[in-house]
C-alpha atoms as a PDB file:
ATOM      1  CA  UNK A   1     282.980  73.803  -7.436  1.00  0.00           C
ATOM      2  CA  UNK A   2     279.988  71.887  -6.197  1.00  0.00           C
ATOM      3  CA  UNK A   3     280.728  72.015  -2.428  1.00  0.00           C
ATOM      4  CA  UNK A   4     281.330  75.814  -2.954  1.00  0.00           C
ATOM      5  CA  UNK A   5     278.004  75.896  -4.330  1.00  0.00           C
ATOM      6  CA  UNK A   6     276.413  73.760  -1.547  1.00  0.00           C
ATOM      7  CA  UNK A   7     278.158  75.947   0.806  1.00  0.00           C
ATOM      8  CA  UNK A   8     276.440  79.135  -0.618  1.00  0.00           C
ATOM      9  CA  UNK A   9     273.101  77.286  -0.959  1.00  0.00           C
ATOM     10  CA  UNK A  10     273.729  76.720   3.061  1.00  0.00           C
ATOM     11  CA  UNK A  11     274.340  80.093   3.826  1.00  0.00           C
ATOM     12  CA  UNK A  12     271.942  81.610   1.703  1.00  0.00           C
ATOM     13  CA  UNK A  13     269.192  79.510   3.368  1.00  0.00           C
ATOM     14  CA  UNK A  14     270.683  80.639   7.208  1.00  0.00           C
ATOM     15  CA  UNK A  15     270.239  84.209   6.375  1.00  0.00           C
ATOM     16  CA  UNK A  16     267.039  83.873   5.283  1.00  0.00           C
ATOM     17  CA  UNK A  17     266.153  82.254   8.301  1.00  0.00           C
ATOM     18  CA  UNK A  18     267.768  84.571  10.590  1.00  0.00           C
ATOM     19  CA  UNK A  19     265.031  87.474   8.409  1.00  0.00           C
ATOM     20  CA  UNK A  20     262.076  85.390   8.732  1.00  0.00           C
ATOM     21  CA  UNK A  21     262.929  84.939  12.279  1.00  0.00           C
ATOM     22  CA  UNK A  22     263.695  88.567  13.057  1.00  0.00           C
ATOM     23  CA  UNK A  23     260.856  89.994  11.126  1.00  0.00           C
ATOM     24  CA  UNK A  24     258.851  88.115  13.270  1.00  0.00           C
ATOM     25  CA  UNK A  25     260.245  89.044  16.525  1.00  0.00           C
ATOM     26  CA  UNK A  26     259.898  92.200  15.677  1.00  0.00           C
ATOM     27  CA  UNK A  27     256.168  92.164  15.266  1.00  0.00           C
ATOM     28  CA  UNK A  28     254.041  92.962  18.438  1.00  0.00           C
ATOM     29  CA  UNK A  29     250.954  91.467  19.475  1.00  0.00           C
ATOM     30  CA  UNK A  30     247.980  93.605  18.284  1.00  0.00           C
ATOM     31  CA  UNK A  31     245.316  94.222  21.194  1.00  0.00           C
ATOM     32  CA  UNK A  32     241.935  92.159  20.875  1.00  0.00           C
ATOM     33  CA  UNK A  33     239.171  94.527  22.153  1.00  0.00           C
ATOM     34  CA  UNK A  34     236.990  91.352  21.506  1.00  0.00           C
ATOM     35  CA  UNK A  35     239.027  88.922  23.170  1.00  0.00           C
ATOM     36  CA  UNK A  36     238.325  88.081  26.777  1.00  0.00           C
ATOM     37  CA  UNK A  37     240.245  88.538  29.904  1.00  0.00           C
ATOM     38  CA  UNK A  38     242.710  86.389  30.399  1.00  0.00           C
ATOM     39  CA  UNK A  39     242.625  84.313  34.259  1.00  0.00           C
ATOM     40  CA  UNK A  40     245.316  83.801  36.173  1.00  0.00           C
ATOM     41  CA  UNK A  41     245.736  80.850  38.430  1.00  0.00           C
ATOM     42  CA  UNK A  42     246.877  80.754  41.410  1.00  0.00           C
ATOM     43  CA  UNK A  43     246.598  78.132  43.846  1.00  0.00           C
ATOM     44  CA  UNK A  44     247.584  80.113  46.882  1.00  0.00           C
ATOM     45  CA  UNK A  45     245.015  82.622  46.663  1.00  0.00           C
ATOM     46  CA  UNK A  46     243.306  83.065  49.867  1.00  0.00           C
ATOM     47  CA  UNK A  47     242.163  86.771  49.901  1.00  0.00           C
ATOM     48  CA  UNK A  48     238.731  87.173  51.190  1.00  0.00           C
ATOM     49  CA  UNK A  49     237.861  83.514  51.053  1.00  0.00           C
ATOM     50  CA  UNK A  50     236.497  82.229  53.861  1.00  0.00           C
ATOM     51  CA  UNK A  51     235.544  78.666  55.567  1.00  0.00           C
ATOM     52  CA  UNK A  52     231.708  77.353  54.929  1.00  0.00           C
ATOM     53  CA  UNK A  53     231.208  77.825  58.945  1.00  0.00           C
ATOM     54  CA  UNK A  54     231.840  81.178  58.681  1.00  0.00           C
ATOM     55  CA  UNK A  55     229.343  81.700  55.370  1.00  0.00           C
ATOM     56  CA  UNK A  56     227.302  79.533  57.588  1.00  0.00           C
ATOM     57  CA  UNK A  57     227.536  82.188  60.101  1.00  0.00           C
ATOM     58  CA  UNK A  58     227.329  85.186  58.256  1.00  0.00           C
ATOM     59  CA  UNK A  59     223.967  83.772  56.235  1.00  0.00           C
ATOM     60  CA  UNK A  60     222.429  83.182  59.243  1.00  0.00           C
ATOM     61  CA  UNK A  61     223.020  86.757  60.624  1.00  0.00           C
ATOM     62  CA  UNK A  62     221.079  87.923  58.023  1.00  0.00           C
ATOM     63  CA  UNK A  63     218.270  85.316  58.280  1.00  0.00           C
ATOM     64  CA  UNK A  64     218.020  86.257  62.000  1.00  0.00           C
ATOM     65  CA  UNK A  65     218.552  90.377  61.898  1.00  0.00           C
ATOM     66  CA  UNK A  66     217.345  91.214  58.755  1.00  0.00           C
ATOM     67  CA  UNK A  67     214.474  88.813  56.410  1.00  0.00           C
ATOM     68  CA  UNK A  68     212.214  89.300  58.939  1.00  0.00           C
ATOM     69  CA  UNK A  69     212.081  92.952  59.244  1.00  0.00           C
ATOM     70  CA  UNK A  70     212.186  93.286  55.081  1.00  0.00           C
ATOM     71  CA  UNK A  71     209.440  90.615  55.189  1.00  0.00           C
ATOM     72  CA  UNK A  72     207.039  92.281  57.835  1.00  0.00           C
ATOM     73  CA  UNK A  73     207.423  95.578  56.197  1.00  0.00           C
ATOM     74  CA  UNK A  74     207.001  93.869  52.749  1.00  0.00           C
ATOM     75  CA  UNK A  75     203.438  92.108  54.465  1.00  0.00           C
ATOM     76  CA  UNK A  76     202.052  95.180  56.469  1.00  0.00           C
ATOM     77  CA  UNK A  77     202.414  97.636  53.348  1.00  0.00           C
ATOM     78  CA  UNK A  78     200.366  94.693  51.797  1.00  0.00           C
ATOM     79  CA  UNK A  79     197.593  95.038  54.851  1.00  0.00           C
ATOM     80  CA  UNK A  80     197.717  98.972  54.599  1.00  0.00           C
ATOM     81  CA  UNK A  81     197.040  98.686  50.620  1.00  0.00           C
ATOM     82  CA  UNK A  82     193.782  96.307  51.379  1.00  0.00           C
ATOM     83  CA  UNK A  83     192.977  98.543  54.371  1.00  0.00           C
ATOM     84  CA  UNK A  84     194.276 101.901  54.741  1.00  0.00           C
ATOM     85  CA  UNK A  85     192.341 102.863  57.909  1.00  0.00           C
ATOM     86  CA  UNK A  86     194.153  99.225  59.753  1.00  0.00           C
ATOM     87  CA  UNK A  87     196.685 100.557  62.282  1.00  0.00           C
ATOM     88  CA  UNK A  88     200.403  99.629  61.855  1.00  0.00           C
ATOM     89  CA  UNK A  89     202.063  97.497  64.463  1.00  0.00           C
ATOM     90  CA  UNK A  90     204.483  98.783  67.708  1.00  0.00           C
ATOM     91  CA  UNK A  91     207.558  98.871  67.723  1.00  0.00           C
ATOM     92  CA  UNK A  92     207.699  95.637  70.274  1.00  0.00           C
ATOM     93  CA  UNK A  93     204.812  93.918  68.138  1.00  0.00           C
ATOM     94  CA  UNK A  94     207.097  94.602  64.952  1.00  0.00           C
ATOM     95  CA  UNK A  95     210.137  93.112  66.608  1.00  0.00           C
ATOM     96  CA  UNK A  96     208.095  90.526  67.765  1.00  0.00           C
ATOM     97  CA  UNK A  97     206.959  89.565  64.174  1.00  0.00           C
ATOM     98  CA  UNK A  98     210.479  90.378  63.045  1.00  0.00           C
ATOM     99  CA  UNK A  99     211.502  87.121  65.012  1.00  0.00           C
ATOM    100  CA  UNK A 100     208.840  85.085  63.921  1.00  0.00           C
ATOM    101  CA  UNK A 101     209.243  85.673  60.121  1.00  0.00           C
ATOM    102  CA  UNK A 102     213.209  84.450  60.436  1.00  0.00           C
ATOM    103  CA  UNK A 103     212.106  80.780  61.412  1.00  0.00           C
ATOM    104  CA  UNK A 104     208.654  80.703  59.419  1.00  0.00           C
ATOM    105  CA  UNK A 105     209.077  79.745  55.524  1.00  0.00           C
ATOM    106  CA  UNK A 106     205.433  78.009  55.517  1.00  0.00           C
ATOM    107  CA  UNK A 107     203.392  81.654  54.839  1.00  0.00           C
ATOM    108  CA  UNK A 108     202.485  80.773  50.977  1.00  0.00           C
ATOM    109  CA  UNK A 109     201.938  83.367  49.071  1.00  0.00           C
ATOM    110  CA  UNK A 110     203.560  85.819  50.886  1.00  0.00           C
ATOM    111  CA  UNK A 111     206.441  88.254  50.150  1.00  0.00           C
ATOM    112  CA  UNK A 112     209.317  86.522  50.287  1.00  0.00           C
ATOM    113  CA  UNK A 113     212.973  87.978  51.346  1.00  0.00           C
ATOM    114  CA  UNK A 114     215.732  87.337  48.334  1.00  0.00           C
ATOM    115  CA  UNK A 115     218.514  85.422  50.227  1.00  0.00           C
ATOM    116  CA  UNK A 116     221.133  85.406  47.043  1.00  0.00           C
ATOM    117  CA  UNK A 117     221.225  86.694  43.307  1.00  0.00           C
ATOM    118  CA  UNK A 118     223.023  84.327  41.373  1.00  0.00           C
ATOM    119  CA  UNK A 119     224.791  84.971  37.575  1.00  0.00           C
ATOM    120  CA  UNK A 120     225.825  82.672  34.848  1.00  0.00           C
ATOM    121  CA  UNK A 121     229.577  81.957  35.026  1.00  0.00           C
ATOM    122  CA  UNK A 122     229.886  82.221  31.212  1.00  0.00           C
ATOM    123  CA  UNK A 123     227.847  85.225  31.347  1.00  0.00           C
ATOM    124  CA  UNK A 124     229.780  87.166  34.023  1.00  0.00           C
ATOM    125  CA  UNK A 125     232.884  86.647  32.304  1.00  0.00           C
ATOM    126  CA  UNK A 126     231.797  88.144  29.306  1.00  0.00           C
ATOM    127  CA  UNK A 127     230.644  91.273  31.491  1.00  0.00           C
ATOM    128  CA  UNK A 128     234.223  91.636  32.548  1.00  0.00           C
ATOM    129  CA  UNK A 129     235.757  91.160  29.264  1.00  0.00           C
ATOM    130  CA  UNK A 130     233.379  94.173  28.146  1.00  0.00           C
ATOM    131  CA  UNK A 131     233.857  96.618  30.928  1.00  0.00           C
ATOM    132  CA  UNK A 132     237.274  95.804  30.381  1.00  0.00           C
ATOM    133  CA  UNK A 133     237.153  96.342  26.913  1.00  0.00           C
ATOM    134  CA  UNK A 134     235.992  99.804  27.566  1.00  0.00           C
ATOM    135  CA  UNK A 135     237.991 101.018  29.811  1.00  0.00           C
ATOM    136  CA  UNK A 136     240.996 100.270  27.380  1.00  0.00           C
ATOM    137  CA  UNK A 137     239.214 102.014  24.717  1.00  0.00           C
ATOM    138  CA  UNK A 138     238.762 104.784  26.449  1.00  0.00           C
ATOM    139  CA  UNK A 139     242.323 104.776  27.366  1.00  0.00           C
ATOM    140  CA  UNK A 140     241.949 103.875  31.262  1.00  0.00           C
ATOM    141  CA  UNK A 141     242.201 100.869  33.477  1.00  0.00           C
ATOM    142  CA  UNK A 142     239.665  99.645  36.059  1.00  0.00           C
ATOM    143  CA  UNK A 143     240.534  99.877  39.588  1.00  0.00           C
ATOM    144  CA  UNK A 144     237.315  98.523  41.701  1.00  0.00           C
ATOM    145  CA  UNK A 145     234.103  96.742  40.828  1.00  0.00           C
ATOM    146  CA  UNK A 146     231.748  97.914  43.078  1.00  0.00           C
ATOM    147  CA  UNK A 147     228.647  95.682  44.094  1.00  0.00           C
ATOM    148  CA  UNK A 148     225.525  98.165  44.823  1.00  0.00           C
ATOM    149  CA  UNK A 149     222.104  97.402  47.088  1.00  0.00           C
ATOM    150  CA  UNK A 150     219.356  97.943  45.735  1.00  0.00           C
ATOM    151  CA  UNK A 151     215.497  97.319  45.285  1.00  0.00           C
ATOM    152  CA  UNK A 152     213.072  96.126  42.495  1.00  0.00           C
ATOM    153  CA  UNK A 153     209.965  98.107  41.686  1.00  0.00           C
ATOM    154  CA  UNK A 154     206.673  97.479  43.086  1.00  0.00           C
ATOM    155  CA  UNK A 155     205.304  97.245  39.341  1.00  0.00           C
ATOM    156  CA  UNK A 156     204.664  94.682  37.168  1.00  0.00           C
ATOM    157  CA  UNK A 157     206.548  96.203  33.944  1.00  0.00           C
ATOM    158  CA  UNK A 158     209.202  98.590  33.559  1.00  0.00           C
ATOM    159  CA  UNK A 159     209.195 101.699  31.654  1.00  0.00           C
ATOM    160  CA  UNK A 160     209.945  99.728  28.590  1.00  0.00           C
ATOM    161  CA  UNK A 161     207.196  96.956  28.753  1.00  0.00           C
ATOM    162  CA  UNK A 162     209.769  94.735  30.705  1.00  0.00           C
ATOM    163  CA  UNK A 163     208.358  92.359  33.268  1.00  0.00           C
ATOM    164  CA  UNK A 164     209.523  92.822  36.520  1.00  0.00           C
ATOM    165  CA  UNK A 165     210.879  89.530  37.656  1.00  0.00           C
ATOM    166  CA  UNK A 166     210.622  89.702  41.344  1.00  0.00           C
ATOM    167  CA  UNK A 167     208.895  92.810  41.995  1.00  0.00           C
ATOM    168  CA  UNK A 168     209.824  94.887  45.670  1.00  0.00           C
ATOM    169  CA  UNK A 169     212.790  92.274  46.395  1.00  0.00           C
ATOM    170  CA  UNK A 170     216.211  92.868  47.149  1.00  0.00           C
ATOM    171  CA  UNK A 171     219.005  93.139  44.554  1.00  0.00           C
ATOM    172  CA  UNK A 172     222.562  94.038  43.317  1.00  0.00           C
ATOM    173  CA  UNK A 173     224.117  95.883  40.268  1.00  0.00           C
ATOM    174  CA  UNK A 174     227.792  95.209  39.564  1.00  0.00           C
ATOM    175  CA  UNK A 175     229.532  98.685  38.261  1.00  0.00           C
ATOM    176  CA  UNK A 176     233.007  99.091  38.105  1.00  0.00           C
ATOM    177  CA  UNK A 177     235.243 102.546  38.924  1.00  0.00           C
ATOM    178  CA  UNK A 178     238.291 103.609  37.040  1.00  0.00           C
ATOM    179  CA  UNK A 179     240.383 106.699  38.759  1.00  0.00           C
ATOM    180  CA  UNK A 180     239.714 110.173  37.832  1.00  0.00           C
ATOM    181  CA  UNK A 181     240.435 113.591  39.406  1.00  0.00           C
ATOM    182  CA  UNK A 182     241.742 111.883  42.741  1.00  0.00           C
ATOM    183  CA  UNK A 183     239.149 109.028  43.417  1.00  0.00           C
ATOM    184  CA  UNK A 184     237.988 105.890  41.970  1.00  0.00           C
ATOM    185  CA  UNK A 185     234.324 107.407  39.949  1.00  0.00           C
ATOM    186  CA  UNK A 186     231.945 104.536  37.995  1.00  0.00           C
ATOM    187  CA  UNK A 187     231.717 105.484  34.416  1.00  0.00           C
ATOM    188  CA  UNK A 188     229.937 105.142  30.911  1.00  0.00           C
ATOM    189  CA  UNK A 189     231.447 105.578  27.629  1.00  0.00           C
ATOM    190  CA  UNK A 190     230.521 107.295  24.589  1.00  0.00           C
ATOM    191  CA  UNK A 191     231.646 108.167  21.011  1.00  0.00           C
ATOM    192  CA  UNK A 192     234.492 111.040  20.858  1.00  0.00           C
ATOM    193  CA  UNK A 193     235.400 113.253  18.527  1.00  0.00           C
ATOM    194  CA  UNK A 194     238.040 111.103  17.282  1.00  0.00           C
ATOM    195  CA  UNK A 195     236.622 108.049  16.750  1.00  0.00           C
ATOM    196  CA  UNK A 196     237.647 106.887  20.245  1.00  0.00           C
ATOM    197  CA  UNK A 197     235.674 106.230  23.268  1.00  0.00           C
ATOM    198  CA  UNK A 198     235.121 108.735  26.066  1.00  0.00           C
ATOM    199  CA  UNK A 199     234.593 108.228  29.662  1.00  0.00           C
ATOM    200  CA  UNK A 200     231.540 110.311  31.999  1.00  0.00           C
ATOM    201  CA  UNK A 201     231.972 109.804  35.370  1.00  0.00           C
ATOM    202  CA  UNK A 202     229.301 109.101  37.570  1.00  0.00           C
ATOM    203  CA  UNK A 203     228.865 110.443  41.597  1.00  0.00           C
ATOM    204  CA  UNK A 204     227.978 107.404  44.086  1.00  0.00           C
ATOM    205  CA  UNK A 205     224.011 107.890  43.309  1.00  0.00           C
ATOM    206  CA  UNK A 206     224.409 107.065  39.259  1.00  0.00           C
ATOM    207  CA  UNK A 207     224.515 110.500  38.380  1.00  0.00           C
ATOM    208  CA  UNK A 208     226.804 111.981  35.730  1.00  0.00           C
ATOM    209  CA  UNK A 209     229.577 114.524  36.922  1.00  0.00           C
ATOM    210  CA  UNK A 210     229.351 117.446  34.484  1.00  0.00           C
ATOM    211  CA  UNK A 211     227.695 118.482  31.531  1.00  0.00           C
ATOM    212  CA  UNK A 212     226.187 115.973  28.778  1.00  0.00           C
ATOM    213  CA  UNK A 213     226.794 116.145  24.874  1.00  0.00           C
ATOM    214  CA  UNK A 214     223.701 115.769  23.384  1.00  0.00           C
ATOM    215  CA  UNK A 215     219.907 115.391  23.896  1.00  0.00           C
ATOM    216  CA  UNK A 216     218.967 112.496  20.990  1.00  0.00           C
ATOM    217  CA  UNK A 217     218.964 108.917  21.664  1.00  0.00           C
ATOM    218  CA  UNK A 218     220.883 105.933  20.050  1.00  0.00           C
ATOM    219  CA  UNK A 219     220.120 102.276  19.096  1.00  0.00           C
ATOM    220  CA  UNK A 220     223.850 101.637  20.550  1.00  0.00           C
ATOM    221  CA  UNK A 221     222.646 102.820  23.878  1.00  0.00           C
ATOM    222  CA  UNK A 222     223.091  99.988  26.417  1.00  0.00           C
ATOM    223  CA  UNK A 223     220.642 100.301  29.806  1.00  0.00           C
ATOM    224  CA  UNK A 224     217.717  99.748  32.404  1.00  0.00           C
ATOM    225  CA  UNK A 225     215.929 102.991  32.300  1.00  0.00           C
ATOM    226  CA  UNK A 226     213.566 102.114  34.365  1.00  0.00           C
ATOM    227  CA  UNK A 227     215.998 100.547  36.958  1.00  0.00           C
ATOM    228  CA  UNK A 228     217.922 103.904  37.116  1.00  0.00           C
ATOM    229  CA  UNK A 229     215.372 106.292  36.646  1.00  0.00           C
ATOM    230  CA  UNK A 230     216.597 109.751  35.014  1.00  0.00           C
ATOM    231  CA  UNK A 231     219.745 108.461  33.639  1.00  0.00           C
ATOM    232  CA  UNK A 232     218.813 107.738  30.211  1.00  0.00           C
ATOM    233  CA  UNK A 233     215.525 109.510  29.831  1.00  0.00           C
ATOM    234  CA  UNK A 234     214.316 110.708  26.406  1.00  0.00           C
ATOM    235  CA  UNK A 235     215.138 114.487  27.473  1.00  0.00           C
ATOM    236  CA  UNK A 236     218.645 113.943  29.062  1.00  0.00           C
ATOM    237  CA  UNK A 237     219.944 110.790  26.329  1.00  0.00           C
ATOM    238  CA  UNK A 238     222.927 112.145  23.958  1.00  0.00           C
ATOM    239  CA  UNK A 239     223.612 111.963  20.930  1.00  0.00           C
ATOM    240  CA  UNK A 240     226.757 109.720  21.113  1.00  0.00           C
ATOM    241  CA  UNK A 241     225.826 106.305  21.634  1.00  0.00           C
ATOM    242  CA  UNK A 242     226.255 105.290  25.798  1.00  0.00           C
ATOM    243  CA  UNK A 243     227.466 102.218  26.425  1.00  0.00           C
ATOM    244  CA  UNK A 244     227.002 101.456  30.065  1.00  0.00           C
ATOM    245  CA  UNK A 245     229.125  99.598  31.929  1.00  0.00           C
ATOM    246  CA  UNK A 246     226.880  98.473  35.219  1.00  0.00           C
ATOM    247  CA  UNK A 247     225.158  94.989  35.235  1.00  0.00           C
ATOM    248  CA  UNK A 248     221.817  93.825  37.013  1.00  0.00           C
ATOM    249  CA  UNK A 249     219.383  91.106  35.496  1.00  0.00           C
ATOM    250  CA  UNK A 250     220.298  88.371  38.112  1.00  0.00           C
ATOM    251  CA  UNK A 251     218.361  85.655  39.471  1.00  0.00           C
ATOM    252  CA  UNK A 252     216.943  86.399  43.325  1.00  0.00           C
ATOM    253  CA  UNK A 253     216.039  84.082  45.568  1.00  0.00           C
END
């Protein structure tokens, strides 16, 4: 009588195992909109890297064919501001200076060519956990991350009483693309309808493909306005809180 009662004991505590166990398998793992992007190593990866001669190379290429021409253009809008009536240089006499410029860092005070923009690492993982983020709430998956040119203001402040760090140099913005109507299209998101989140596609130039929801700001509303001028003004923001997905606010030098 007792082992038959062990026996059950035993087998009553295997098949409640084998439940626990199966309940569990059957859960899934819930998505983490918060969480951040998982990284993958892998030691072999070699695509785009290249040697320090080359970077050597390439940095110098752009020392040699292009500082000094951003420079000198930088300086002799500086001369035409003080003195209008002060012809600009030739052609030859630009070229000249051009060459000059590219092995002369001793001019202080002068306008100064940005050479790299640099991000925290902590910081730029974060951005790709969010654009990530909302892509998959929006229901779509990135494809590219595009990395722009562009150029700072010749203004003190933005629009929105923000300095301007390093006014009239050189800088990037980071947006990324998902694939819409037969191309890869940058995006922002806003509210739906359904409590989801909606992609609007943007052309090459920032600018929103198709017609916009609304004409009344949010507090939700991520952006530069003055960096991209028109895109969220007070007479084109909607209603539906934008949440934009492209990144500037480096550091220059």
């Amino acid at each position: 009588m007792k082992n038959s009662k062990q026996a059950a004991l035993t087998c009553a505590t295997f098949l409640l195992f084998l439940i626990f166990t199966g309940c569990r398998l059957d859960e899934k793992a819930q998505p983490c909109p918060d969480c951040p992007c998982e990284t993958v190593l892998n030691d072999n990866y070699n695509n785009g890297i290249i040697l320090p001669t080359k970077a050597h190379k390439l940095y110098e290429n752009y020392k040699s064919r292009r500082v000094g021409l951003i420079e000198n253009y930088e300086w002799a809008m500086e001369e035409k501001d003080k003195d209008p009536k002060k012809p600009s240089k030739g052609k030859a006499q630009a070229q000249n200076a051009a060459t000059e410029s590219s092995s002369d860092d001793s001019k202080p005070g002068k306008f100064k060519a940005a050479r790299y923009v640099s991000y925290d690492y902590k910081d730029l993982k974060a951005y790709l956990a969010y654009i990530e983020n909302e892509a998959k709430l929006s229901g779509e998956e990135l494809t590219t991350l595009r990395f722009y040119f562009a150029n700072y203001a010749d203004e003190k402040k933005y629009n929105d009483g923000k300095p301007v760090v390093h006014p009239r140099q050189n800088t990037i913005m980071m947006s990324p693309t998902i694939n819409k109507n037969g191309g890869d299209h940058m995006f922002f998101t806003v509210d739906g309808t359904d409590g989801k989140r909606e992609v609007v596609l943007l052309d090459n130039e920032f600018n929103p493909i198709g017609p916009r929801k609304s004409t009344e700001q949010t507090p939700n509303t991520k952006n530069e306005a003055s960096f991209l001028p028109g895109f969220f003004t007070a007479s084109s923001a909607p209603f539906y809180a934008e949440r934009s997905t492209t990144k500037n606010e480096g550091h220059s030098y």
